[in-house]
C-alpha atoms as a PDB file:
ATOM      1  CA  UNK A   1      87.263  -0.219  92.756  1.00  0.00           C
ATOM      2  CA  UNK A   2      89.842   0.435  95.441  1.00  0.00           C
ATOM      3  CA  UNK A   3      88.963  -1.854  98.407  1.00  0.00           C
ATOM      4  CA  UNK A   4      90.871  -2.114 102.119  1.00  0.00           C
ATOM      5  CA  UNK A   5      92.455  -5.746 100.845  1.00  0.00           C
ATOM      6  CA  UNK A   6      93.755  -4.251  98.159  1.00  0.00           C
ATOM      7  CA  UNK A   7      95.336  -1.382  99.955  1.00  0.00           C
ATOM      8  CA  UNK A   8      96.896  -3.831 102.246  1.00  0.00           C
ATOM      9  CA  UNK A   9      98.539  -5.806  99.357  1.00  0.00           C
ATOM     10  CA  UNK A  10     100.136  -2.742  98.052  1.00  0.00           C
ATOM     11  CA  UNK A  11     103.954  -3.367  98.133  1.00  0.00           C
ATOM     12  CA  UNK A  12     106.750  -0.676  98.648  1.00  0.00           C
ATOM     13  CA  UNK A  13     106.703   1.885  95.779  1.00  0.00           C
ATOM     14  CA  UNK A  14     103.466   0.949  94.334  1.00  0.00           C
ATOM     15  CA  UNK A  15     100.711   3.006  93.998  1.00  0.00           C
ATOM     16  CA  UNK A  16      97.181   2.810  93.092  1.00  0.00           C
ATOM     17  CA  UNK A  17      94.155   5.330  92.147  1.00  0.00           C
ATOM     18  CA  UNK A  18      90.498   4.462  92.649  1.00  0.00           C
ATOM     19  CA  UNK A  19      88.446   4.642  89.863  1.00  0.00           C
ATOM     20  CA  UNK A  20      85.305   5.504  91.356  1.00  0.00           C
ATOM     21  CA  UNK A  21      86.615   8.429  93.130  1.00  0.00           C
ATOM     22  CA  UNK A  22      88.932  10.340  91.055  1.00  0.00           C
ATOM     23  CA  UNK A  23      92.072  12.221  92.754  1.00  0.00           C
ATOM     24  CA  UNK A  24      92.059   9.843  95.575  1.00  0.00           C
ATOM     25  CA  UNK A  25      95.123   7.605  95.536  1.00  0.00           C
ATOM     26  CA  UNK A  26      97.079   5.613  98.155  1.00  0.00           C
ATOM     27  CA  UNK A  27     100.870   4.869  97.910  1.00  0.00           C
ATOM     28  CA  UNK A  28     103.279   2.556  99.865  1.00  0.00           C
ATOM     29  CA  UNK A  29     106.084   3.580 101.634  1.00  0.00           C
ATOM     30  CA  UNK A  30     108.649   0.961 103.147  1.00  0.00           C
ATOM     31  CA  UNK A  31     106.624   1.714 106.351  1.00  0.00           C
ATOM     32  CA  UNK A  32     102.727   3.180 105.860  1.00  0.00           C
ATOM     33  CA  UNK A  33     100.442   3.485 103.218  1.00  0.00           C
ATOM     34  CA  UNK A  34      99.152   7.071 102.632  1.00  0.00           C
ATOM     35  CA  UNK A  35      96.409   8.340 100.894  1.00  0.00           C
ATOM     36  CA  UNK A  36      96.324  11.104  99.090  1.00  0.00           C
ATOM     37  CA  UNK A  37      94.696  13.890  96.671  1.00  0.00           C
ATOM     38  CA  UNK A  38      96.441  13.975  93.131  1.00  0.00           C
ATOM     39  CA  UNK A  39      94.905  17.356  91.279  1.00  0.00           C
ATOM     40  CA  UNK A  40      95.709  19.631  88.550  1.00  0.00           C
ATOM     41  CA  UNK A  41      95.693  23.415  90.063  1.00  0.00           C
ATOM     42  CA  UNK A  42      94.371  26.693  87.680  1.00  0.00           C
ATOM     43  CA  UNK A  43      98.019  27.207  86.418  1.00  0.00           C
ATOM     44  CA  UNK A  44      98.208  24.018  85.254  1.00  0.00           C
ATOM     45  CA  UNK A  45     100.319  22.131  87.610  1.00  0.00           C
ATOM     46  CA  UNK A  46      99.835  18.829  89.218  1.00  0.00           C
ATOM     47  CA  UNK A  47      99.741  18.896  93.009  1.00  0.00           C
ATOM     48  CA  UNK A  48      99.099  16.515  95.962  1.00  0.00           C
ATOM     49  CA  UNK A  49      98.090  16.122  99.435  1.00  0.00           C
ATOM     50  CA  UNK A  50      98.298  13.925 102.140  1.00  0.00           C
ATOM     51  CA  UNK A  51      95.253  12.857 103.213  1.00  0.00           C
ATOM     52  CA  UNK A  52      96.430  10.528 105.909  1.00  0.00           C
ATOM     53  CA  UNK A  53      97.410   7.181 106.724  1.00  0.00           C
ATOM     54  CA  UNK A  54      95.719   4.181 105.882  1.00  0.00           C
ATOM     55  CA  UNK A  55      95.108   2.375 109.194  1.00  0.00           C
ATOM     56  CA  UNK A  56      93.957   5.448 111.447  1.00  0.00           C
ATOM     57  CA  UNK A  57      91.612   6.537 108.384  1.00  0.00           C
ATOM     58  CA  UNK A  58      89.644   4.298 106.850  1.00  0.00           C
ATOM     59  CA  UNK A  59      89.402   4.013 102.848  1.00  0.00           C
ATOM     60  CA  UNK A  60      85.808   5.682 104.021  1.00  0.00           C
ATOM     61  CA  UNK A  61      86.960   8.458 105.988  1.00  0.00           C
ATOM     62  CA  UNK A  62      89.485   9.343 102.915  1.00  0.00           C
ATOM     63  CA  UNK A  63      87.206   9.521 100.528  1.00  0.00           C
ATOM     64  CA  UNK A  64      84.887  11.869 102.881  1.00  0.00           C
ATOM     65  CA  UNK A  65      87.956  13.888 103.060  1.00  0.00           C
ATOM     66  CA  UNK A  66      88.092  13.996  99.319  1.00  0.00           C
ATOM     67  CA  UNK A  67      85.141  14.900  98.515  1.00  0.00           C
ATOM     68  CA  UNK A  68      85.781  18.032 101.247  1.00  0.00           C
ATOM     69  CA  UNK A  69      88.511  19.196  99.421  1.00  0.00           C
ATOM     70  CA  UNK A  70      86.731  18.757  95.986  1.00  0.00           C
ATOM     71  CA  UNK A  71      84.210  20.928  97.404  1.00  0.00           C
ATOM     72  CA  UNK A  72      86.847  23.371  98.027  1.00  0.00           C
ATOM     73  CA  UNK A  73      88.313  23.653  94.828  1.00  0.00           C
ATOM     74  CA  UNK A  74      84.657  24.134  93.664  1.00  0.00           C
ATOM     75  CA  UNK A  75      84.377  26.777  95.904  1.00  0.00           C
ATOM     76  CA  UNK A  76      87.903  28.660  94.275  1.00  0.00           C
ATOM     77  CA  UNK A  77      90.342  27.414  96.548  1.00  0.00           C
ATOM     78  CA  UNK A  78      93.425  25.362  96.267  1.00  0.00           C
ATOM     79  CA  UNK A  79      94.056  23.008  98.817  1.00  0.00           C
ATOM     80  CA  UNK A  80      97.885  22.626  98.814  1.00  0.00           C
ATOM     81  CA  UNK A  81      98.313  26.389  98.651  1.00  0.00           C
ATOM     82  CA  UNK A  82      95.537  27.023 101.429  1.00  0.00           C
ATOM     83  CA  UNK A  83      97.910  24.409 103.125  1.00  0.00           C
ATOM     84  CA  UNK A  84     101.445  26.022 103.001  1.00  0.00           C
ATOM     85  CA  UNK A  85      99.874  29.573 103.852  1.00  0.00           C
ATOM     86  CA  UNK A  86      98.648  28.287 107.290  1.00  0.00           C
ATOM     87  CA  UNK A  87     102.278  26.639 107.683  1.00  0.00           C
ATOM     88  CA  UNK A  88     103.494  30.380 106.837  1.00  0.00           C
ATOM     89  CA  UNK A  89     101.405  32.266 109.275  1.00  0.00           C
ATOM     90  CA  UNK A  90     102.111  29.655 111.934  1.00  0.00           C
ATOM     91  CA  UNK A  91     106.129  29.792 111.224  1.00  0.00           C
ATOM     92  CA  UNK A  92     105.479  33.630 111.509  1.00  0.00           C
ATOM     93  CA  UNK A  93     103.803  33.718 114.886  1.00  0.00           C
ATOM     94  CA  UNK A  94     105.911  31.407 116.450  1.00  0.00           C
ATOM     95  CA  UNK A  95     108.396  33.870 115.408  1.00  0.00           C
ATOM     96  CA  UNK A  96     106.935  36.528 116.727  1.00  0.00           C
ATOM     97  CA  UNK A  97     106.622  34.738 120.229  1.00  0.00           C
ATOM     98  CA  UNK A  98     110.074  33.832 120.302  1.00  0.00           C
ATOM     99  CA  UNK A  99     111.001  37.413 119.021  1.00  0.00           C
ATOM    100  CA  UNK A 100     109.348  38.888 122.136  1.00  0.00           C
ATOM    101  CA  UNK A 101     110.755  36.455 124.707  1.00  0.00           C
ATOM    102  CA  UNK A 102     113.736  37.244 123.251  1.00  0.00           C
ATOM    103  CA  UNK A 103     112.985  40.994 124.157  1.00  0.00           C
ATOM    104  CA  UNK A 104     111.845  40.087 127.275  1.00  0.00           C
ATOM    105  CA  UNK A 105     114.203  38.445 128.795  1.00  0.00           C
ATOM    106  CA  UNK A 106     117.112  40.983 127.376  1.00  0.00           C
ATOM    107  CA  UNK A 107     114.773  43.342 129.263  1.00  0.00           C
ATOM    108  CA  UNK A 108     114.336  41.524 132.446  1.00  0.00           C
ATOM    109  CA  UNK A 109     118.294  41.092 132.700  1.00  0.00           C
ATOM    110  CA  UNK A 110     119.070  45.230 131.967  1.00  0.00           C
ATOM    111  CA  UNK A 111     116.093  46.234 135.105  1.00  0.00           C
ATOM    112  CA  UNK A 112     117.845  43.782 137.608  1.00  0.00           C
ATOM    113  CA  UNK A 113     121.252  44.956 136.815  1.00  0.00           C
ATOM    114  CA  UNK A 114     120.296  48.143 137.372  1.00  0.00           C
ATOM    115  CA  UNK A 115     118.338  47.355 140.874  1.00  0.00           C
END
């Protein structure tokens, strides 16, 4: 069973699953130790995701947020892909925004010319 001591005794590069939750894992960097959800998606290929960093979650909170994201895959969806299309709609209305300051301000400088 994967306990907070443990966690804490990981050293750099190691990494450790717990066996009583399956998926969940936690892995040391020089700096943090992250945990994170190890699955295999529908086409076959393994993917992960952060989960967060051990220290402002607790081992608890992670494996709450596991067992969300196990729901989810229940439910048809895959986690890591639901992930990088919210990155791509954000990236695309940001922009957007800039596109129409852009606009804007082109605009603003042509009507005072003109005045």
């Amino acid at each position: 069973m994967l306990t907070p001591r443990i966690i804490a005794y990981l050293r750099a590069g190691e990494e450790c699953g717990d066996p009583d939750h399956p998926g969940l894992r936690v892995r040391r960097t020089n700096a943090a130790r992250v945990f994170f959800y190890r699955y295999r998606a529908r086409d076959g290929a393994l993917r992960e995701i952060k989960l967060g960093e051990f220290g402002p979650m607790t081992l608890a909170e992670a494996r709450k947020a596991l067992g969300r994201l196990k729901l989810e895959r229940e439910l048809g969806f895959d986690p890591q892909l639901e992930k990088q299309r919210a990155r791509a709609e954000a990236r695309r209305q940001r922009e957007a925004e800039n596109s129409r300051a852009i606009r804007w301000r082109k605009w603003s400088r042509t009507t005072s010319r003109s005045a």
